[in-house]
Protein backbone atom coordinates (compact mmCIF):
# COMPACT_ATOMS: atom_id res chain seq x y z
CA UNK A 1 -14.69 2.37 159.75
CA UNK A 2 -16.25 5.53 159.69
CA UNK A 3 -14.68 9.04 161.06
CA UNK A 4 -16.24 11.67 162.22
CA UNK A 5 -14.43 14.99 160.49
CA UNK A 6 -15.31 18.38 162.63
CA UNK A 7 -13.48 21.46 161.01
CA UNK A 8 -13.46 25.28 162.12
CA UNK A 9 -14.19 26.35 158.71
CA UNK A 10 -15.56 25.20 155.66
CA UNK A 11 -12.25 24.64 153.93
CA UNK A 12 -10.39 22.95 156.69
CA UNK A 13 -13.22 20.87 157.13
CA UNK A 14 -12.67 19.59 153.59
CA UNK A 15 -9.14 19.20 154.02
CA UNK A 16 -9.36 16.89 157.06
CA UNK A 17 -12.28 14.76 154.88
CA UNK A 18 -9.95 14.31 151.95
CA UNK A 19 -7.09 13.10 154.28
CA UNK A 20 -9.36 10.90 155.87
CA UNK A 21 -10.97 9.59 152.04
CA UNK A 22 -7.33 9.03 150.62
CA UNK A 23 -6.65 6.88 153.36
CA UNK A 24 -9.52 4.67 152.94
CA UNK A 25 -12.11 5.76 155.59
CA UNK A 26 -15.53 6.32 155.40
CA UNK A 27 -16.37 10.23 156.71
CA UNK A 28 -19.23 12.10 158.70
CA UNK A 29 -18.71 15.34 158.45
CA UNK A 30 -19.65 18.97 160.22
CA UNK A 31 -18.39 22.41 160.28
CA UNK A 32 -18.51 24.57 163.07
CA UNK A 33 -18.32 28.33 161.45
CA UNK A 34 -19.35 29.73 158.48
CA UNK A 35 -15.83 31.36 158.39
CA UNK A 36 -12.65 31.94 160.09
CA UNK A 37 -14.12 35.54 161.76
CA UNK A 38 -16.67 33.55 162.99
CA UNK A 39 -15.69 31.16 164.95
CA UNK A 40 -13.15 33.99 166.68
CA UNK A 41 -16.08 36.31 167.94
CA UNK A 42 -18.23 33.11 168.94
CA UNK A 43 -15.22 31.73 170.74
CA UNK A 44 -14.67 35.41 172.25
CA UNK A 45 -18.04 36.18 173.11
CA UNK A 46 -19.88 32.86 173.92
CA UNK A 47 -17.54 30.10 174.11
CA UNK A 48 -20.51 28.12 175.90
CA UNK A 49 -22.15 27.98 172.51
CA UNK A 50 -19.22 26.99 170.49
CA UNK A 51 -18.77 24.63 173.32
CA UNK A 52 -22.26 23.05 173.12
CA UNK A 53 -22.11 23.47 168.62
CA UNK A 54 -18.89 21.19 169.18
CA UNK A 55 -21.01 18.76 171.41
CA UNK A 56 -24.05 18.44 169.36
CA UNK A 57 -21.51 18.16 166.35
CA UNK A 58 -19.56 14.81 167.85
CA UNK A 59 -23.22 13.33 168.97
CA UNK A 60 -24.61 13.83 165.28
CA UNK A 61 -21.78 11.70 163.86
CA UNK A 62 -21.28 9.44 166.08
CA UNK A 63 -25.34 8.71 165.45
CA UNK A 64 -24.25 8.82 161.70
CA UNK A 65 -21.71 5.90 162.78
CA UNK A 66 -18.60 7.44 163.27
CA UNK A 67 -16.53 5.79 165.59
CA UNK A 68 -13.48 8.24 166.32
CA UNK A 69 -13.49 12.10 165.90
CA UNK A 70 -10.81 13.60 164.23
CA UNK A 71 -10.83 17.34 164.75
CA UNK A 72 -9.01 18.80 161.53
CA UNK A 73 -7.91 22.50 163.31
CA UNK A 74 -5.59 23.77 165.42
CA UNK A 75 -8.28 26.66 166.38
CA UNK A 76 -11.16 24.41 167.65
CA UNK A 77 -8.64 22.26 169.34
CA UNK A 78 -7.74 25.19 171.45
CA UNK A 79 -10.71 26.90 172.05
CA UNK A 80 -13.43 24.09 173.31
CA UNK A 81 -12.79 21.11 175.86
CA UNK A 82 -13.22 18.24 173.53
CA UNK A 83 -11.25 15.81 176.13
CA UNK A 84 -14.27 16.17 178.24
CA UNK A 85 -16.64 15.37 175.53
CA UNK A 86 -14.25 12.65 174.51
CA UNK A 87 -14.52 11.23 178.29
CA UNK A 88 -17.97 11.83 178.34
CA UNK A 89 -18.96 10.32 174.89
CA UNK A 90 -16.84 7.45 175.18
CA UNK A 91 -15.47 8.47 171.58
CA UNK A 92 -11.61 7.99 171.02
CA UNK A 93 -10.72 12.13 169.69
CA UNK A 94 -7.69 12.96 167.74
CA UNK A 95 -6.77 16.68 167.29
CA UNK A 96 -3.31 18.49 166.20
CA UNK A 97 -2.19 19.52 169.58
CA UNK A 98 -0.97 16.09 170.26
CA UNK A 99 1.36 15.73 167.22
CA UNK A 100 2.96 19.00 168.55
CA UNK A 101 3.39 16.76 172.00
CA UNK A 102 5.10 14.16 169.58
CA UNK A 103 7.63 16.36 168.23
CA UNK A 104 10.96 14.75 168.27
CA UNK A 105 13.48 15.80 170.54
CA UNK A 106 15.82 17.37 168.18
CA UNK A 107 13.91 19.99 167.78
CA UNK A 108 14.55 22.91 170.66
CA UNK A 109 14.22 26.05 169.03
CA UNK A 110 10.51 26.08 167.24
CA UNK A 111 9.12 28.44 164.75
CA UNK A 112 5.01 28.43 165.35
CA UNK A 113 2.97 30.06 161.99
CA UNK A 114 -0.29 29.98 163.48
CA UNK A 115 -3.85 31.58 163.11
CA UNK A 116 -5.08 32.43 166.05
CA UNK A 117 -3.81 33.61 169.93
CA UNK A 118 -5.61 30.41 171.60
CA UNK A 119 -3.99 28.01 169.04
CA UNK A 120 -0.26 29.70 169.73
CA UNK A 121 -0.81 29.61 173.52
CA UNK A 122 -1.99 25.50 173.44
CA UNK A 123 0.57 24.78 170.59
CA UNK A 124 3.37 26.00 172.79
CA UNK A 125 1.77 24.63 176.08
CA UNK A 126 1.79 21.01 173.71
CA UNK A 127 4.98 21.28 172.31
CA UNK A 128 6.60 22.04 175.91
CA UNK A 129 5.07 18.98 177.46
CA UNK A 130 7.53 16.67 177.23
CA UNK A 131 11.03 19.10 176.78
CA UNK A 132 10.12 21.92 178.99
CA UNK A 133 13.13 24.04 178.25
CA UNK A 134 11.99 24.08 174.21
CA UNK A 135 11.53 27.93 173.04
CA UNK A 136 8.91 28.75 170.98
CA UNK A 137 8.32 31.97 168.88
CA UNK A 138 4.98 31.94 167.07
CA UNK A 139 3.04 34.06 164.60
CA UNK A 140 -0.54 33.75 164.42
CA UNK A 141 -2.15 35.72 161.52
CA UNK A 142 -6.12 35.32 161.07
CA UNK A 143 -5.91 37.12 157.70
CA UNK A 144 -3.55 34.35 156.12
CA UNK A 145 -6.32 31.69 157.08
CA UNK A 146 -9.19 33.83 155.14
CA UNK A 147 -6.86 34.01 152.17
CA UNK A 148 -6.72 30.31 151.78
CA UNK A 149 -9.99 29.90 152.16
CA UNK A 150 -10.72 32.28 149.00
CA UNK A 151 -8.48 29.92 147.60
CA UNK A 152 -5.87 32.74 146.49
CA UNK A 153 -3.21 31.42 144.92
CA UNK A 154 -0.06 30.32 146.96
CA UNK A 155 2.44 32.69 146.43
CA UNK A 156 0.43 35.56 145.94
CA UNK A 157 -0.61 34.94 149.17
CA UNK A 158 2.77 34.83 150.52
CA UNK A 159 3.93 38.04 149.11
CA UNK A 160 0.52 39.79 149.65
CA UNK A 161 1.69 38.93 153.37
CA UNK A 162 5.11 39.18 153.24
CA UNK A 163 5.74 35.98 154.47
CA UNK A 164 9.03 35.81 152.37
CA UNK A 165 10.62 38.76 154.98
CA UNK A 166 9.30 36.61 158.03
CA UNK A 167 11.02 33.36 156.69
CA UNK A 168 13.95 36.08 155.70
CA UNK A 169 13.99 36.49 159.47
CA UNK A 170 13.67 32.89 160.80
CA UNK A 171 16.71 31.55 157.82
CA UNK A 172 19.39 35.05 158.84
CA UNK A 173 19.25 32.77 162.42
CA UNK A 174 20.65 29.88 160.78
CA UNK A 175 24.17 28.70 161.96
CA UNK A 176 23.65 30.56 165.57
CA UNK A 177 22.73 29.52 168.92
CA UNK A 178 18.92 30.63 168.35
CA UNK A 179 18.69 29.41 164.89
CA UNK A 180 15.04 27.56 164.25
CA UNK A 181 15.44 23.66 164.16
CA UNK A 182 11.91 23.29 162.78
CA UNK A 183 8.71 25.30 161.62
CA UNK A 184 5.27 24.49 162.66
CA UNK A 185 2.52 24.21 160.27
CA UNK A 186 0.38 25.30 163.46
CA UNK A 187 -2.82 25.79 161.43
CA UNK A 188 -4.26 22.85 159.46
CA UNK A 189 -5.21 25.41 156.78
CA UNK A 190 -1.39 25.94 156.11
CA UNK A 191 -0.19 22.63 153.87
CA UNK A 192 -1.84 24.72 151.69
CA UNK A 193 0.61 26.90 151.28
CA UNK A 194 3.47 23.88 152.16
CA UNK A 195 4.95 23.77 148.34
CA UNK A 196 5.74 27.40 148.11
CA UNK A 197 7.13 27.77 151.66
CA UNK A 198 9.46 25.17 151.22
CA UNK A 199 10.97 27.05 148.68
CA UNK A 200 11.91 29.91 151.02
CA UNK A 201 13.86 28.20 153.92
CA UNK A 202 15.95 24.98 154.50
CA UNK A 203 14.21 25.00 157.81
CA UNK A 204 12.02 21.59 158.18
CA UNK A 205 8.41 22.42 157.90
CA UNK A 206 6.33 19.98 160.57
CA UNK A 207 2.72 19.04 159.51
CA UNK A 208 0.75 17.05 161.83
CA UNK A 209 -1.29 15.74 159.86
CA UNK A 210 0.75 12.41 159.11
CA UNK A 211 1.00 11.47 163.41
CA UNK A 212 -3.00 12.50 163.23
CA UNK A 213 -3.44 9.26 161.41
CA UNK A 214 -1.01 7.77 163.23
CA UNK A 215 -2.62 8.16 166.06
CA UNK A 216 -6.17 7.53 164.51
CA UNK A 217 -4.91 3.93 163.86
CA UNK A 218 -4.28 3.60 167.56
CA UNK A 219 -6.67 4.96 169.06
């Protein structure tokens, strides 16, 4: 089978086609923006045309033979309709937002790390869905996003950011009423930075990129 990959940026876009290789798919493949600014002013100044770019992007692959579109960002997920094109298309779409939907009951008080305003506002609209009464607190931080995709390493990334003091804040909640059960990963650009984060918090980190192919097989 064949998936069609659509990404915000180049480097997201390649993430999303190596998760899709190493699990044995074949991949078509487009990218929407050049680079994270990018796709921020087109989505703030003529979200029409990132609307119709996303279109033209899901009719190219599917011509290429893709059979399912798996949209590998949290941004683009937010910012164009792509259950209309979906409907429209007749091409089964998988995104992050729904993994957020997904998130096991346990967790009531969520942490969102994000990258853009749209992506906080539909991760927390997602993640309410089915436990209304879940609180969510999110960062979104543009900057961190064009960091990773000058592929700067890790932890200097972290520090250059002070990320460290932010997770300082989240763990100094720990063992009180509004103490974070869980941490979104609410930007598919952030597993990069997975290995070194888990080494500043006991606080589970939630990637949705495992119930994306979840849901890919059942779609």
């Amino acid at each position: 089978m064949k998936i069609g990959v659509i990404g915000a940026t180049p480097a997201d876009t390649q993430m999303g086609v190596n998760i899709i290789q190493s699990s044995g798919f074949n991949v078509s493949h487009r990218t929407v923006a050049s680079d994270p600014d990018e796709i921020v002013t087109i989505y703030n100044t003529q979200p029409d045309t990132l609307q119709q770019r996303y279109e033209r992007f899901v009719e190219e692959v599917m011509t290429e033979g893709a059979e399912k579109i798996f949209i590998y960002s949290n941004s683009l997920s937010a910012m164009v309709d792509y259950q209309i094109v979906a409907r429209t298309l007749h091409i089964p779409t998988v995104t992050p937002l729904e993994a957020y939907q997904a998130l096991p009951d346990i967790y009531q008080n969520v942490l969102n790390l994000c990258a853009t305003g749209a992506s906080a506002s539909d991760i927390e609209h997602y993640t309410c869905l089915n436990q209304p009464k879940r609180r969510v607190i999110s960062l979104s931080h543009l900057p961190l996003v064009e960091a990773i995709e000058e592929a700067r390493d890790p932890i200097d990334i972290i520090y250059a950011f002070r990320l460290d003091k932010f997770f300082e804040y989240a763990n100094s909640l720990t063992g009180s009423k509004d103490a974070f059960d869980v941490i979104l990963l609410g930007c598919t650009h952030f597993p990069y930075l997975r290995d070194a984060l888990e080494g500043l918090t006991d606080i589970p980190l939630f990637d949705p990129a495992t119930y994306m192919l979840e849901a890919l097989a059942t779609k």
